[in-house]
Structure formats: structure tokens, C-alpha cells
PDB file of N, CA and C in Angstrom:
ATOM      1  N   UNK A   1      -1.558 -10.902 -31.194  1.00  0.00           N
ATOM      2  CA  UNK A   1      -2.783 -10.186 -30.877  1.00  0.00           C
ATOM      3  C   UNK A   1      -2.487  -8.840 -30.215  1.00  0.00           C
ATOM      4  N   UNK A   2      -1.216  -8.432 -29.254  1.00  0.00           N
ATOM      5  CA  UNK A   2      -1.485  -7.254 -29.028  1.00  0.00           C
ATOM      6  C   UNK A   2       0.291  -6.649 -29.288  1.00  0.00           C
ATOM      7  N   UNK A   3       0.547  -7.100 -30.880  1.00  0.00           N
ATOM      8  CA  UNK A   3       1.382  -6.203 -31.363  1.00  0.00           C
ATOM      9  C   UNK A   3       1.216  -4.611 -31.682  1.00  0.00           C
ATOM     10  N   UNK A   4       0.313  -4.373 -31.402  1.00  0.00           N
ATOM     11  CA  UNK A   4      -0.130  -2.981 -31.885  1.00  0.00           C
ATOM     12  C   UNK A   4      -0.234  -2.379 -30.462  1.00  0.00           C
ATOM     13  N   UNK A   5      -0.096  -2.857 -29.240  1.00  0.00           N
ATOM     14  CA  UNK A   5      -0.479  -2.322 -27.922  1.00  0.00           C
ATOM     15  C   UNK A   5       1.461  -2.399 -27.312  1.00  0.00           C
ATOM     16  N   UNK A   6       2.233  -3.375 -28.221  1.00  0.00           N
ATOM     17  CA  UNK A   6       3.666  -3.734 -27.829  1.00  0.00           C
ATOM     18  C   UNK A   6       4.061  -2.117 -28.332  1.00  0.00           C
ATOM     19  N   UNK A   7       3.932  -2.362 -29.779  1.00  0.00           N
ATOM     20  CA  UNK A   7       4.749  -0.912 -30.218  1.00  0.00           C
ATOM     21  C   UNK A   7       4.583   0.064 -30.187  1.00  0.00           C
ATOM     22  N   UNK A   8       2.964   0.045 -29.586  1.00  0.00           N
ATOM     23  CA  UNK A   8       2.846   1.816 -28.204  1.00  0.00           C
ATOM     24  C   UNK A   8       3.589   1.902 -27.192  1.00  0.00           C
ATOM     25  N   UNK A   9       3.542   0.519 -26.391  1.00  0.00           N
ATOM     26  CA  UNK A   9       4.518   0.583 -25.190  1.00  0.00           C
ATOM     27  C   UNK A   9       5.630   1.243 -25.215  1.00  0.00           C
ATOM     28  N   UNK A  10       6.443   0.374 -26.184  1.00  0.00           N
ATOM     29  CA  UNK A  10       7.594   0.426 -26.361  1.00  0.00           C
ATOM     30  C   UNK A  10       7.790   2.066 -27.316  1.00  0.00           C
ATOM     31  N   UNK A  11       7.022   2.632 -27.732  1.00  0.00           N
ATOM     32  CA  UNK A  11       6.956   4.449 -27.714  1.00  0.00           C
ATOM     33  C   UNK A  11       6.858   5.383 -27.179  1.00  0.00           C
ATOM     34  N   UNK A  12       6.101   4.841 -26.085  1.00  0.00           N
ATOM     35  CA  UNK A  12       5.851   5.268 -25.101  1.00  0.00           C
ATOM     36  C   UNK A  12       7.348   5.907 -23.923  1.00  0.00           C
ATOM     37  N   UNK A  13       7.568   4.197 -23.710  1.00  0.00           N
ATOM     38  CA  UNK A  13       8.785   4.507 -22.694  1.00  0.00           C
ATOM     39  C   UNK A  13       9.644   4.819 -23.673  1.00  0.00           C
ATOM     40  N   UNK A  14      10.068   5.162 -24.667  1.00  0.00           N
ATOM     41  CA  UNK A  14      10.846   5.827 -25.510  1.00  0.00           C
ATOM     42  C   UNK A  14      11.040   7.337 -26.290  1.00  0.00           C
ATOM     43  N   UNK A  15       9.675   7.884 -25.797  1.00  0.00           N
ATOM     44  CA  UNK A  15       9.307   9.494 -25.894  1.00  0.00           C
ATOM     45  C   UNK A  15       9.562   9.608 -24.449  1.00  0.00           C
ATOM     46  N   UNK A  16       9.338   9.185 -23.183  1.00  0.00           N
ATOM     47  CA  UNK A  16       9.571   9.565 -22.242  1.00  0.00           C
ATOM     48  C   UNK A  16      10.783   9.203 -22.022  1.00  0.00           C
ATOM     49  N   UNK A  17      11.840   8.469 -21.520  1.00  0.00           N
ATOM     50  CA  UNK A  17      12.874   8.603 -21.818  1.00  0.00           C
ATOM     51  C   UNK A  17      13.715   9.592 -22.404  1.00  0.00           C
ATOM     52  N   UNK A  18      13.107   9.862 -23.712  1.00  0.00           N
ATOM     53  CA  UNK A  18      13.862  11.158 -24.657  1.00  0.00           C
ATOM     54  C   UNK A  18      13.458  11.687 -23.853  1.00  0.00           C
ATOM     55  N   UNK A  19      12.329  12.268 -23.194  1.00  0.00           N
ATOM     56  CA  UNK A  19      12.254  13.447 -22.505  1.00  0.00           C
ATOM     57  C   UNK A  19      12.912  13.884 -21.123  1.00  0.00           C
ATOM     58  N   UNK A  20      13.222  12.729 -20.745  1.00  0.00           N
ATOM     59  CA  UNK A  20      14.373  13.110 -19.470  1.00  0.00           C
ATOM     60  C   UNK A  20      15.305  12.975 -20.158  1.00  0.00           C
ATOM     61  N   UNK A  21      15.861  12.347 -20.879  1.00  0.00           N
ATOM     62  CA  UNK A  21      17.608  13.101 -21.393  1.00  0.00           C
ATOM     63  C   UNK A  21      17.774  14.159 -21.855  1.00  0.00           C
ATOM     64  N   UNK A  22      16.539  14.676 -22.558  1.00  0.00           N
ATOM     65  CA  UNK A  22      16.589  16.052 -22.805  1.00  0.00           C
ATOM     66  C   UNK A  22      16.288  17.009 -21.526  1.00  0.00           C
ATOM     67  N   UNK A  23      15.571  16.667 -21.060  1.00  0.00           N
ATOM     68  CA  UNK A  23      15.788  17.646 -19.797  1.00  0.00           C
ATOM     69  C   UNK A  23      16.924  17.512 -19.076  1.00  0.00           C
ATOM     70  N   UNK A  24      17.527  16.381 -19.154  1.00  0.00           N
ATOM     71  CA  UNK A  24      18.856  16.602 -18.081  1.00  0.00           C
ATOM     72  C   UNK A  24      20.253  16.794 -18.913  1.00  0.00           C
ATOM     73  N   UNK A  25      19.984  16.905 -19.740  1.00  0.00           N
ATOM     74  CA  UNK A  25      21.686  17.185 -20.586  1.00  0.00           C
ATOM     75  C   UNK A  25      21.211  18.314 -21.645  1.00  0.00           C
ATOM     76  N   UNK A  26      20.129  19.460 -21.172  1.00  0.00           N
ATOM     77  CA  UNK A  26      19.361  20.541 -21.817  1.00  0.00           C
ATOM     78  C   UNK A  26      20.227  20.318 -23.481  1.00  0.00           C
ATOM     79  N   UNK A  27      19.458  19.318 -23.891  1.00  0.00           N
ATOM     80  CA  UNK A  27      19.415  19.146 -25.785  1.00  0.00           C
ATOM     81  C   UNK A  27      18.242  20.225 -26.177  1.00  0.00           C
ATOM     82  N   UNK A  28      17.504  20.488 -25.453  1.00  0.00           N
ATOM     83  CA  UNK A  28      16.154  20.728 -26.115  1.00  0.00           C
ATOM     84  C   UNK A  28      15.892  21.786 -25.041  1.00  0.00           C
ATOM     85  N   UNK A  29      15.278  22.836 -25.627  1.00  0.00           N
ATOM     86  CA  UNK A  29      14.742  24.270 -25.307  1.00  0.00           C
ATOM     87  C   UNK A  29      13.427  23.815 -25.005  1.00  0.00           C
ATOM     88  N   UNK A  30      12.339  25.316 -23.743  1.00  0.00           N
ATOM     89  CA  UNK A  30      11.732  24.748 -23.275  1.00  0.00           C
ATOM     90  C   UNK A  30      10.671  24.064 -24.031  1.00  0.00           C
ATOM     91  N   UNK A  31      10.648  25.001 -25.178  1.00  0.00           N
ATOM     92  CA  UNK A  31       9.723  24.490 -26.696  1.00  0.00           C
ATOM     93  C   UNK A  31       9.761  23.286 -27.050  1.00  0.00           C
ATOM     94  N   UNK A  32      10.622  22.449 -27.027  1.00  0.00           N
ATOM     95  CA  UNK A  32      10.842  21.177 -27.951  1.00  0.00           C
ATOM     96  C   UNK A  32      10.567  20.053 -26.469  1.00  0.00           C
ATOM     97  N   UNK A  33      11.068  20.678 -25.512  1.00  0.00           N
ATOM     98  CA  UNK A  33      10.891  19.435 -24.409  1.00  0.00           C
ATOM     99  C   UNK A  33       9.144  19.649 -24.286  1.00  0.00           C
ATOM    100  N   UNK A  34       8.546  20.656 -24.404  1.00  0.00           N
ATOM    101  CA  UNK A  34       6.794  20.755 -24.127  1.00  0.00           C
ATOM    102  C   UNK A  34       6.385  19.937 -25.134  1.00  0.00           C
ATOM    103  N   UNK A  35       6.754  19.953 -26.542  1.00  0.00           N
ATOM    104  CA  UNK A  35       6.473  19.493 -27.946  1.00  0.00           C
ATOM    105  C   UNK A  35       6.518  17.882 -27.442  1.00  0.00           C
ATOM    106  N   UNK A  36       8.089  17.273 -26.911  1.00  0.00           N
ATOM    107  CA  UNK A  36       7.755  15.774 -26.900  1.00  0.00           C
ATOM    108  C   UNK A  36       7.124  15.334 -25.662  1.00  0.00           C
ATOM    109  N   UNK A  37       7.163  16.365 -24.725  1.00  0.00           N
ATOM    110  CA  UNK A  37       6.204  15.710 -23.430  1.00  0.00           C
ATOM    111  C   UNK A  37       5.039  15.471 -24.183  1.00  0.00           C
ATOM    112  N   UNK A  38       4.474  17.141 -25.021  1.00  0.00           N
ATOM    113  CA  UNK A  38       2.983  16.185 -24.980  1.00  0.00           C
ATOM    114  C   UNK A  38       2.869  15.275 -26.337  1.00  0.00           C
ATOM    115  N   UNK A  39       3.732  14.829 -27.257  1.00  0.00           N
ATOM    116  CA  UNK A  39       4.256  13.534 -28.114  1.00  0.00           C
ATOM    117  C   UNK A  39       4.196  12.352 -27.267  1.00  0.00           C
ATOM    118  N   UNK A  40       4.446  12.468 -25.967  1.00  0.00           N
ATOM    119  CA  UNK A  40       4.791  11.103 -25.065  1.00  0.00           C
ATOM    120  C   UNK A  40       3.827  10.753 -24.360  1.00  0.00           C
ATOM    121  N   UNK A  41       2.667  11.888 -23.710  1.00  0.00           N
ATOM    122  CA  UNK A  41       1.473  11.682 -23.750  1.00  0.00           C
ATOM    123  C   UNK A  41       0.770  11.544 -24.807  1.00  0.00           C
ATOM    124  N   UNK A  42       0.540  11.787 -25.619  1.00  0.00           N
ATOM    125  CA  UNK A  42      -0.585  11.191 -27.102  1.00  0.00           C
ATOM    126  C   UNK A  42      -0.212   9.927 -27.096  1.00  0.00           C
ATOM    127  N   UNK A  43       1.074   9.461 -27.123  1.00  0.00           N
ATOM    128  CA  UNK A  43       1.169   7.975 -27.249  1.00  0.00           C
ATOM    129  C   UNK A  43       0.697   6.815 -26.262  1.00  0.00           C
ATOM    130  N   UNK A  44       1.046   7.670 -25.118  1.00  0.00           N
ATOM    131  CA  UNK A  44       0.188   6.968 -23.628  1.00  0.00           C
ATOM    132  C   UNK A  44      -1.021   6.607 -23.623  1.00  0.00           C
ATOM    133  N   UNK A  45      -1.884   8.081 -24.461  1.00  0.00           N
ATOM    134  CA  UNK A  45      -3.412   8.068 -24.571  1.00  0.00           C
ATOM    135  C   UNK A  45      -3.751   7.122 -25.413  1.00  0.00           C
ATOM    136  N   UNK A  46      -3.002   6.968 -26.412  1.00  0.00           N
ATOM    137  CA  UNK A  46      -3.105   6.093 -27.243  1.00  0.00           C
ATOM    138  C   UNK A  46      -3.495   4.447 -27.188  1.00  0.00           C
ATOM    139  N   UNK A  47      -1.980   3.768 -26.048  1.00  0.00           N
ATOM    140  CA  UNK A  47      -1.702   3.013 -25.683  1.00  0.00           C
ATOM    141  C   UNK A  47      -2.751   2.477 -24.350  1.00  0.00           C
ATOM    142  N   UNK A  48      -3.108   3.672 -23.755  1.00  0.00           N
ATOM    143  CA  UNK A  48      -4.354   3.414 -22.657  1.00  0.00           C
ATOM    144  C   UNK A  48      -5.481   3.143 -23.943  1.00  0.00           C
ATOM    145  N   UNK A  49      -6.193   3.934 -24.695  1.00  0.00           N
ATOM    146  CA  UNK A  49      -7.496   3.657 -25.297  1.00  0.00           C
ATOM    147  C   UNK A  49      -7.005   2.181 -25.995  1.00  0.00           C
ATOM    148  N   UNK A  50      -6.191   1.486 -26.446  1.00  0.00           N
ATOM    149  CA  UNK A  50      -5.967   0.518 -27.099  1.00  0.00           C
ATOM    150  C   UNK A  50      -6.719  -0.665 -25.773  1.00  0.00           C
ATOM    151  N   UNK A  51      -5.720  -0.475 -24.730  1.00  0.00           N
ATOM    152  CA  UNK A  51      -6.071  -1.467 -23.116  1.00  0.00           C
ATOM    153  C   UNK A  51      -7.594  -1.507 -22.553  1.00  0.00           C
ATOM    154  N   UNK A  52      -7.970  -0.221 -23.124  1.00  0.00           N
ATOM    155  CA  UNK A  52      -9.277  -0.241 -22.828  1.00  0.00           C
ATOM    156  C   UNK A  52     -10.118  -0.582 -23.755  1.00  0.00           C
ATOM    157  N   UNK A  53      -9.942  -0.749 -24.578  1.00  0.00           N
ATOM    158  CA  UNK A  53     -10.838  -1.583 -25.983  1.00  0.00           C
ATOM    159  C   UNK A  53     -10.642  -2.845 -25.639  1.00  0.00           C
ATOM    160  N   UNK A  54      -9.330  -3.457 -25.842  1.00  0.00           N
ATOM    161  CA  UNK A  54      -9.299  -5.129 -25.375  1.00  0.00           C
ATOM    162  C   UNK A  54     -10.475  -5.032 -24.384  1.00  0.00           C
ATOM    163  N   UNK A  55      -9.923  -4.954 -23.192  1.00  0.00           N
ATOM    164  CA  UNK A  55     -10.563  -4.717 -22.180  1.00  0.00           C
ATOM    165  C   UNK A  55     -11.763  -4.944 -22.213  1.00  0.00           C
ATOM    166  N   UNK A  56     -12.607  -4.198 -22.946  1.00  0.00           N
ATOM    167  CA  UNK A  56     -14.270  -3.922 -23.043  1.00  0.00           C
ATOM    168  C   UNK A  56     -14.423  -5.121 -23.896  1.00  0.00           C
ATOM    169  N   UNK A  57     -13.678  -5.379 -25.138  1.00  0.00           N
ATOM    170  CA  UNK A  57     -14.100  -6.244 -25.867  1.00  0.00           C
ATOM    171  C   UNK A  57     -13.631  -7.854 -25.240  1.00  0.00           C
ATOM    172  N   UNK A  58     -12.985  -8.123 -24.467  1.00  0.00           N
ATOM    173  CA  UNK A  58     -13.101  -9.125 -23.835  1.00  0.00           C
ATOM    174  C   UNK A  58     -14.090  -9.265 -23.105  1.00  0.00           C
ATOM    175  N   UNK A  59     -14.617  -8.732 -22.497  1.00  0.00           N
ATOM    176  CA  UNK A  59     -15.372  -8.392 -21.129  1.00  0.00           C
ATOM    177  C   UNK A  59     -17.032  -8.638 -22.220  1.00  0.00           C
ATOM    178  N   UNK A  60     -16.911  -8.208 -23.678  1.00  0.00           N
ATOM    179  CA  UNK A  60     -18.414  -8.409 -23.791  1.00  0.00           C
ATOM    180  C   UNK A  60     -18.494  -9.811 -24.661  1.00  0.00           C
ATOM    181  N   UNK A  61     -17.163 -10.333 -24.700  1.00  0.00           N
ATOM    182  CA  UNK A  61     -17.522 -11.990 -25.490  1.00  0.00           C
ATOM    183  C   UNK A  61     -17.294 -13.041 -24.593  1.00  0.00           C
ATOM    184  N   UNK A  62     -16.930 -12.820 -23.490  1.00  0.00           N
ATOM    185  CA  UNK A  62     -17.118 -13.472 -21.952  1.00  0.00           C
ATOM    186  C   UNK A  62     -18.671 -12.903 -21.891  1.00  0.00           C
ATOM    187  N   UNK A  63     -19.488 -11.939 -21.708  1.00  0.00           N
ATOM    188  CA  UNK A  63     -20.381 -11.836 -21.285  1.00  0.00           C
ATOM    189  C   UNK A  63     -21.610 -12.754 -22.732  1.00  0.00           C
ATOM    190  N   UNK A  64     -21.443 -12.660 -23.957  1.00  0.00           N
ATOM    191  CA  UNK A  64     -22.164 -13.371 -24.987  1.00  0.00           C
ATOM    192  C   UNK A  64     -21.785 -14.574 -24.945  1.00  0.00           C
ATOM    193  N   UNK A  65     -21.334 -15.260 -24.015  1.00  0.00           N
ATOM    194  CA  UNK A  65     -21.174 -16.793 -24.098  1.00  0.00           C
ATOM    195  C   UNK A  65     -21.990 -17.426 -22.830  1.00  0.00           C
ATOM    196  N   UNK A  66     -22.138 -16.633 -22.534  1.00  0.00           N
ATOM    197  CA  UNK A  66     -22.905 -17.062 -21.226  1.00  0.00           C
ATOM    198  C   UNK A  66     -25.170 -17.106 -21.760  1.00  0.00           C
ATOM    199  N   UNK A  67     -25.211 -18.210 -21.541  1.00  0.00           N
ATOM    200  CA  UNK A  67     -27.172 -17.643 -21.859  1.00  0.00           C
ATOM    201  C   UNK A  67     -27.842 -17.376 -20.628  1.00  0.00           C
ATOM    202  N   UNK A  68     -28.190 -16.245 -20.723  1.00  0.00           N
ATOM    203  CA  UNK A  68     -29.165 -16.209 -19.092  1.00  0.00           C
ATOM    204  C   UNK A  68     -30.904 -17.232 -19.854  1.00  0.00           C
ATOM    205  N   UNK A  69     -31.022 -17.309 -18.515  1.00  0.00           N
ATOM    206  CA  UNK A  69     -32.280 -18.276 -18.480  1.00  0.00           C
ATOM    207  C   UNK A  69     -33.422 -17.736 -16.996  1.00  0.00           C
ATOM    208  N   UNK A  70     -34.452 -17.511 -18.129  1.00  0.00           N
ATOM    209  CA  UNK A  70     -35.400 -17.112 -16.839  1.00  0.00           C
ATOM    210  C   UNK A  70     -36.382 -17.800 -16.436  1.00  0.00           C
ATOM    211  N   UNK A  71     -37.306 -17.919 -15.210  1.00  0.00           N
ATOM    212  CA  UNK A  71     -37.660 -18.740 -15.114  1.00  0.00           C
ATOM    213  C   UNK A  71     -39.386 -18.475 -15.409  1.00  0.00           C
TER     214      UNK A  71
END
């Protein structure tokens, strides 16, 4: 169920990562390190809107199982 939220993760800490080895063993000019920072954020954003969908969509089939009753 949240293979698709695993292999953001795991892109995630793996664009960032690249991005400190490239900043610390200067592979990459300031161009290409801006390029995968913001590559490593899109994937974050990504990986957050995914957490927040579960999220909501759990939250509203916990809330449809419940019957309110009035009196």
C-alpha cells in the first residue's frame, strides 16, 4: 500500500545526499547543485502531498464508518 510513498523516500534521501557530495567534493558547479537541490525538493513535495492524501483519506473512511444519530 505505500510502495509509491517508499520510492519517494528513498529519492528523496538520495537527491539529497547527491547534493551534499556534490557540494563537498565540488562535482557540480553552482548551476547543477541549484538544478538538483530543487530536483530534491520536487521529490520531497511530492513525497509530502502523497502523506497527506493517505492522511486525509484515512481520516475520511474512519470518519464514514461511524453513523451519527440525532436525537
Amino acid at each position: 500500500a505505500f510502495y509509491w510513498e517508499d520510492v519517494f523516500s528513498m529519492l528523496v534521501l538520495a537527491l539529497h545526499t547527491a547534493y551534499l557530495v556534490a557540494l563537498f567534493t565540488g562535482a557540480l558547479d553552482a548551476r547543477g547543485l541549484a538544478w538538483l537541490a530543487l530536483a530534491a525538493y520536487a521529490t520531497y513535495v511530492v513525497n509530502a502531498g502523497q502523506f497527506i492524501y493517505k492522511l486525509r483519506m484515512a481520516r475520511l473512511q474512519g470518519h464514514s464508518g461511524t453513523v451519527a444519530v440525532q436525537a
